[in-house]
C-alpha atoms as a PDB file:
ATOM      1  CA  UNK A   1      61.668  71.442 -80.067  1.00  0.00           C
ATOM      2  CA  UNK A   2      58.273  69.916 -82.217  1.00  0.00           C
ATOM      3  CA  UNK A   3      55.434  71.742 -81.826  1.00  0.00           C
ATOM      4  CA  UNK A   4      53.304  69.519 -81.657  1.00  0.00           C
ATOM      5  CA  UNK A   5      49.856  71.846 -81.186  1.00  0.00           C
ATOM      6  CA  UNK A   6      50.879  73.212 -84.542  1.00  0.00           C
ATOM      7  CA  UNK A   7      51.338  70.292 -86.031  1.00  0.00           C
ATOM      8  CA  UNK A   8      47.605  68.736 -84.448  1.00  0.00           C
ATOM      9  CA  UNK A   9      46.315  71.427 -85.916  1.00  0.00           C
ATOM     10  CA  UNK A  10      47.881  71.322 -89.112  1.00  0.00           C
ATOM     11  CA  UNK A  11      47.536  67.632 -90.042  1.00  0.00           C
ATOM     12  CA  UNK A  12      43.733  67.820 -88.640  1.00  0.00           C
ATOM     13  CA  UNK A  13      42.711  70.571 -91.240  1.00  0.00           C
ATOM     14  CA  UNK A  14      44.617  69.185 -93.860  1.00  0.00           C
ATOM     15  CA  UNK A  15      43.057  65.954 -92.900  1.00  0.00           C
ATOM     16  CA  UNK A  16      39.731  66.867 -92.801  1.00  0.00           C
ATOM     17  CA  UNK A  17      39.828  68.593 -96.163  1.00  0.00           C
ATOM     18  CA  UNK A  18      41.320  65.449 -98.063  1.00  0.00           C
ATOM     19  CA  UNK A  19      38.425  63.574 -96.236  1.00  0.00           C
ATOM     20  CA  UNK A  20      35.943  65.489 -97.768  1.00  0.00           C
ATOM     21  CA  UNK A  21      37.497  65.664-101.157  1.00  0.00           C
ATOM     22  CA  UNK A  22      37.650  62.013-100.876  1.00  0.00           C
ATOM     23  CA  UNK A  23      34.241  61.354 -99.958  1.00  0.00           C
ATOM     24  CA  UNK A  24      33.167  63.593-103.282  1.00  0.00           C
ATOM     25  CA  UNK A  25      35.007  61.126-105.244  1.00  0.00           C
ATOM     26  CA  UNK A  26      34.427  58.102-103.985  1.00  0.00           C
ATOM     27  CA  UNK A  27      30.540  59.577-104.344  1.00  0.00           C
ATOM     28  CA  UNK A  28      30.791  60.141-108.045  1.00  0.00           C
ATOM     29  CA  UNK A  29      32.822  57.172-109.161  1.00  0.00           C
ATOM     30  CA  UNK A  30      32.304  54.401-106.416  1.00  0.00           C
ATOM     31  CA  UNK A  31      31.665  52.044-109.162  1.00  0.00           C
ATOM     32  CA  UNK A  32      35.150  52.634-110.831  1.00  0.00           C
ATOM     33  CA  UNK A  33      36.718  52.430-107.694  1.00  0.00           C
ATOM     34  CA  UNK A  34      34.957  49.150-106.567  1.00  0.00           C
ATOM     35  CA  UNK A  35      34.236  47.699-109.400  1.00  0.00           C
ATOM     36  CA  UNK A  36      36.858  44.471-108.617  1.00  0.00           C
ATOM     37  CA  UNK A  37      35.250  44.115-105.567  1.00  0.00           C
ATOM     38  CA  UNK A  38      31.868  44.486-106.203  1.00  0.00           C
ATOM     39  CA  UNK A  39      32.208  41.615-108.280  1.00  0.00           C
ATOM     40  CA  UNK A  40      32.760  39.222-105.444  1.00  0.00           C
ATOM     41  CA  UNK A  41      29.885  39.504-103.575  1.00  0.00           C
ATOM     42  CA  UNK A  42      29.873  37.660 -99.509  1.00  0.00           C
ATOM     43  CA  UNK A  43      27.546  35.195 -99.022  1.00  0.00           C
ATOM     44  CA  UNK A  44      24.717  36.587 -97.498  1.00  0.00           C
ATOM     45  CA  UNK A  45      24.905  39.919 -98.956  1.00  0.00           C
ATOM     46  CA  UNK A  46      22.813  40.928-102.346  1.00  0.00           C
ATOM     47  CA  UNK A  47      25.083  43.117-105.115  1.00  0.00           C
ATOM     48  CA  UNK A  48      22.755  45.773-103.548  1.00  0.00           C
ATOM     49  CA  UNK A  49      23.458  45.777 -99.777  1.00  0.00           C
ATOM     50  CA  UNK A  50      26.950  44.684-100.421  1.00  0.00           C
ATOM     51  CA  UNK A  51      27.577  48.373-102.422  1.00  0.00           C
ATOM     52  CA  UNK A  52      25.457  50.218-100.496  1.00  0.00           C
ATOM     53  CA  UNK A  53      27.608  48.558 -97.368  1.00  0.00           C
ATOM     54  CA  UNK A  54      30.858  49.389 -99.408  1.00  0.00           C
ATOM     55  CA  UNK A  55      29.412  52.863 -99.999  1.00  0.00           C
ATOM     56  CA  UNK A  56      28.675  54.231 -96.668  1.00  0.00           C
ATOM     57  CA  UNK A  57      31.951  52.538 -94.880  1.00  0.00           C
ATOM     58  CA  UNK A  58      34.090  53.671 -97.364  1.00  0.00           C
ATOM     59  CA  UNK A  59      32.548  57.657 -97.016  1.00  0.00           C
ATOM     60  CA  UNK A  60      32.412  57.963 -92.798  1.00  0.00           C
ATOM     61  CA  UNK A  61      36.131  55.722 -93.215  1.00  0.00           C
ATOM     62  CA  UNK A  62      37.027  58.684 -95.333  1.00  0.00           C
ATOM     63  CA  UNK A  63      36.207  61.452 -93.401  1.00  0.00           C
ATOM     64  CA  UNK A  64      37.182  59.873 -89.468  1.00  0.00           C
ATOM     65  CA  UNK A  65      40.296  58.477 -91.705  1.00  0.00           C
ATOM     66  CA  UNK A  66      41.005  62.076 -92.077  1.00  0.00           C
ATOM     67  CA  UNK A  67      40.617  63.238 -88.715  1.00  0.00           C
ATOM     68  CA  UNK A  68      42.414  60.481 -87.245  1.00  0.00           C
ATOM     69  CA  UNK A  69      45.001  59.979 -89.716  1.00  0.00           C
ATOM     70  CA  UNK A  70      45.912  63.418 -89.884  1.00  0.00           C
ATOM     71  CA  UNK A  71      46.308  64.049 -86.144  1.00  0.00           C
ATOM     72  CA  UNK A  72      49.044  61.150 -86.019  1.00  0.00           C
ATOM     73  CA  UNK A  73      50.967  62.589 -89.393  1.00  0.00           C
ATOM     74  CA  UNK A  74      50.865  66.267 -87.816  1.00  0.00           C
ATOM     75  CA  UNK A  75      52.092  64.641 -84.816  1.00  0.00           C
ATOM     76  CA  UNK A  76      54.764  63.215 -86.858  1.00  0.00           C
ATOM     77  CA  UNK A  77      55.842  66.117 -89.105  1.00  0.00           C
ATOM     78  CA  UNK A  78      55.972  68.149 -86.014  1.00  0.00           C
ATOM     79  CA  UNK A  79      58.677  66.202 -84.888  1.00  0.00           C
ATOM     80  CA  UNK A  80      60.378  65.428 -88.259  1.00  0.00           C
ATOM     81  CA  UNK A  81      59.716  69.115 -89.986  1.00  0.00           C
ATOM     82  CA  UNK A  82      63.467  70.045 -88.692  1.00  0.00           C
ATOM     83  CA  UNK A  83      64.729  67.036 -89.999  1.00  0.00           C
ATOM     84  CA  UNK A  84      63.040  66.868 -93.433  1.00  0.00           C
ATOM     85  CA  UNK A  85      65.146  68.504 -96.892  1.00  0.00           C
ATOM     86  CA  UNK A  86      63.172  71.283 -98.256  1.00  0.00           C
ATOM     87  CA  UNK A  87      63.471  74.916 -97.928  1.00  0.00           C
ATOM     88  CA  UNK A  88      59.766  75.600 -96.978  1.00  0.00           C
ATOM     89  CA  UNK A  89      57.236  73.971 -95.603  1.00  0.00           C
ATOM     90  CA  UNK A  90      55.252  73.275 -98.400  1.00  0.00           C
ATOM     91  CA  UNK A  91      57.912  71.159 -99.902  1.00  0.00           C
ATOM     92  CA  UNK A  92      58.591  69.303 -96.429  1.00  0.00           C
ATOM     93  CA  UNK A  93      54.493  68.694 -96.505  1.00  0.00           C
ATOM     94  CA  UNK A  94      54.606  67.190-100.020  1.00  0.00           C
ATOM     95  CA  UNK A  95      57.794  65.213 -99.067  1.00  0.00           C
ATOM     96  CA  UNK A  96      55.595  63.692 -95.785  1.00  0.00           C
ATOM     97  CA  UNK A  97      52.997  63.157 -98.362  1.00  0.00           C
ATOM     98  CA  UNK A  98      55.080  61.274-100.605  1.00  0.00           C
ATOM     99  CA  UNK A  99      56.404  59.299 -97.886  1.00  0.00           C
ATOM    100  CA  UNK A 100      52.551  59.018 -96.210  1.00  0.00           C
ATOM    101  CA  UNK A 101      51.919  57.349-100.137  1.00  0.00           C
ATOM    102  CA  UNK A 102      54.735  55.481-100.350  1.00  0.00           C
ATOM    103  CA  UNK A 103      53.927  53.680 -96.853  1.00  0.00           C
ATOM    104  CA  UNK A 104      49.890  53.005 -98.100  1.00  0.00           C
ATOM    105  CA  UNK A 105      51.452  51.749-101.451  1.00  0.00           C
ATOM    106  CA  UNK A 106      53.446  49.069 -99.314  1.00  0.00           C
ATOM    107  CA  UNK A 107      51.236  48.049 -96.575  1.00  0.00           C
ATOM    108  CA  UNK A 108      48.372  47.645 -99.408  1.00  0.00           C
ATOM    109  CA  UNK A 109      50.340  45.747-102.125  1.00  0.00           C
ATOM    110  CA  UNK A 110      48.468  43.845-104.794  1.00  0.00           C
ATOM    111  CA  UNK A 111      45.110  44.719-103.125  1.00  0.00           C
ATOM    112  CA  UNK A 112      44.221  47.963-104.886  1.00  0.00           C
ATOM    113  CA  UNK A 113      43.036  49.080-108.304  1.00  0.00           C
ATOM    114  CA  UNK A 114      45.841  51.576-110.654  1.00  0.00           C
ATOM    115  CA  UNK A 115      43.209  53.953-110.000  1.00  0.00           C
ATOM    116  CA  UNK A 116      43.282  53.907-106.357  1.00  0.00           C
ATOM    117  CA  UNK A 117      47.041  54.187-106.435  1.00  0.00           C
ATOM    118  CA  UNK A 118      46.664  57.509-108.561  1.00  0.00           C
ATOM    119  CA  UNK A 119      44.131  58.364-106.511  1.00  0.00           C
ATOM    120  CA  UNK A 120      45.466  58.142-103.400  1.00  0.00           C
ATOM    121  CA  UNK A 121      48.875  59.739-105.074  1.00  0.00           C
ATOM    122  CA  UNK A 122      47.106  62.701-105.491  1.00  0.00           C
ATOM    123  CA  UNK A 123      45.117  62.914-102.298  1.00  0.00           C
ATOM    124  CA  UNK A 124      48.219  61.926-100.028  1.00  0.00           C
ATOM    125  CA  UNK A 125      50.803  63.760-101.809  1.00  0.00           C
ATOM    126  CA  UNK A 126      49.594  66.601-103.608  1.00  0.00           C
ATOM    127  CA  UNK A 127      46.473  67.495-100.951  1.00  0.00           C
ATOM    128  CA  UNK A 128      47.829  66.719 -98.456  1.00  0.00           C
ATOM    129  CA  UNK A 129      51.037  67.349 -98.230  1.00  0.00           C
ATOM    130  CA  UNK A 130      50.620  70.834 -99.927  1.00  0.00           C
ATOM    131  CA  UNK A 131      47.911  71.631 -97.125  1.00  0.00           C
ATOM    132  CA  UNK A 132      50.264  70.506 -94.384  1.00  0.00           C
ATOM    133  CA  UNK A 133      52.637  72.604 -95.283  1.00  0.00           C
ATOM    134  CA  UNK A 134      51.165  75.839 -95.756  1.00  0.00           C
ATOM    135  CA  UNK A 135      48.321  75.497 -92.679  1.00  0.00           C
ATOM    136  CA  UNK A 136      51.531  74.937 -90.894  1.00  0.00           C
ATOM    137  CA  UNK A 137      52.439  78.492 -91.776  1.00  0.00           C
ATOM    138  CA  UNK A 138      49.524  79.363 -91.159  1.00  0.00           C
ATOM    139  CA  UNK A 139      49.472  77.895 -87.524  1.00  0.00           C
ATOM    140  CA  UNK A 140      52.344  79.539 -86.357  1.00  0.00           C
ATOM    141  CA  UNK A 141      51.539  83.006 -87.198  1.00  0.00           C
END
């Protein structure tokens, strides 16, 4: 049976922390990250508002991302974790974050920077899906 309460609380933690990691980088090298984007300013927006918009979306989408995001994957883990190869936990959490990577890389094809795809490699799959594993260890002691 999944257990699911585990796995809320699990993905949630883990969630949280890769939001805030995430919002520390994005903070320190927005301008790598953006810099595509940032030169194709809207209409109506100056190169200022437009970053500063980029900026604070991309930081609170980064942190509720997190919360959100990791409430539906420890959802999901709870009910794959039997299912999943690995002897521990830790190795089924980097497996869902490789898989959680694999589906971003998919559903955001041609739209991102090589740096963003490392980036998000390293968040989804090595963060992530280390923290995933061992909170849910830690959960269910």
């Amino acid at each position: 049976m999944a257990d699911f309460g585990r796995g809320i609380k699990a993905g949630i933690v883990a969630g949280i922390i890769e939001g805030i990691i995430a919002v520390i980088i994005i903070a320190t090298s927005f301008d790598i990250i953006y810099s595509e984007i940032l030169n194709t300013v809207p209409p109506g927006f100056t190169l200022e508002t437009y970053r500063e918009l980029l900026y604070w979306s991309s930081l609170v989408g980064a942190v509720f991302g997190g919360i959100i995001g990791g409430l539906i994957v420890g959802v999901i883990f709870a009910i794959l974790y039997d299912h999943l190869p690995g002897k521990t936990s830790i190795h089924k959490g980097i497996l869902m974050g490789l898989i959680l990577w694999g589906i971003s890389v998919v559903l955001s094809f041609g739209r991102v920077l090589l740096y963003s795809l490392i980036l998000n490699a390293v968040l989804d799959i090595v963060l992530f899906g280390y923290l995933l594993g061992v909170l849910w260890d830690r959960f269910g002691e």
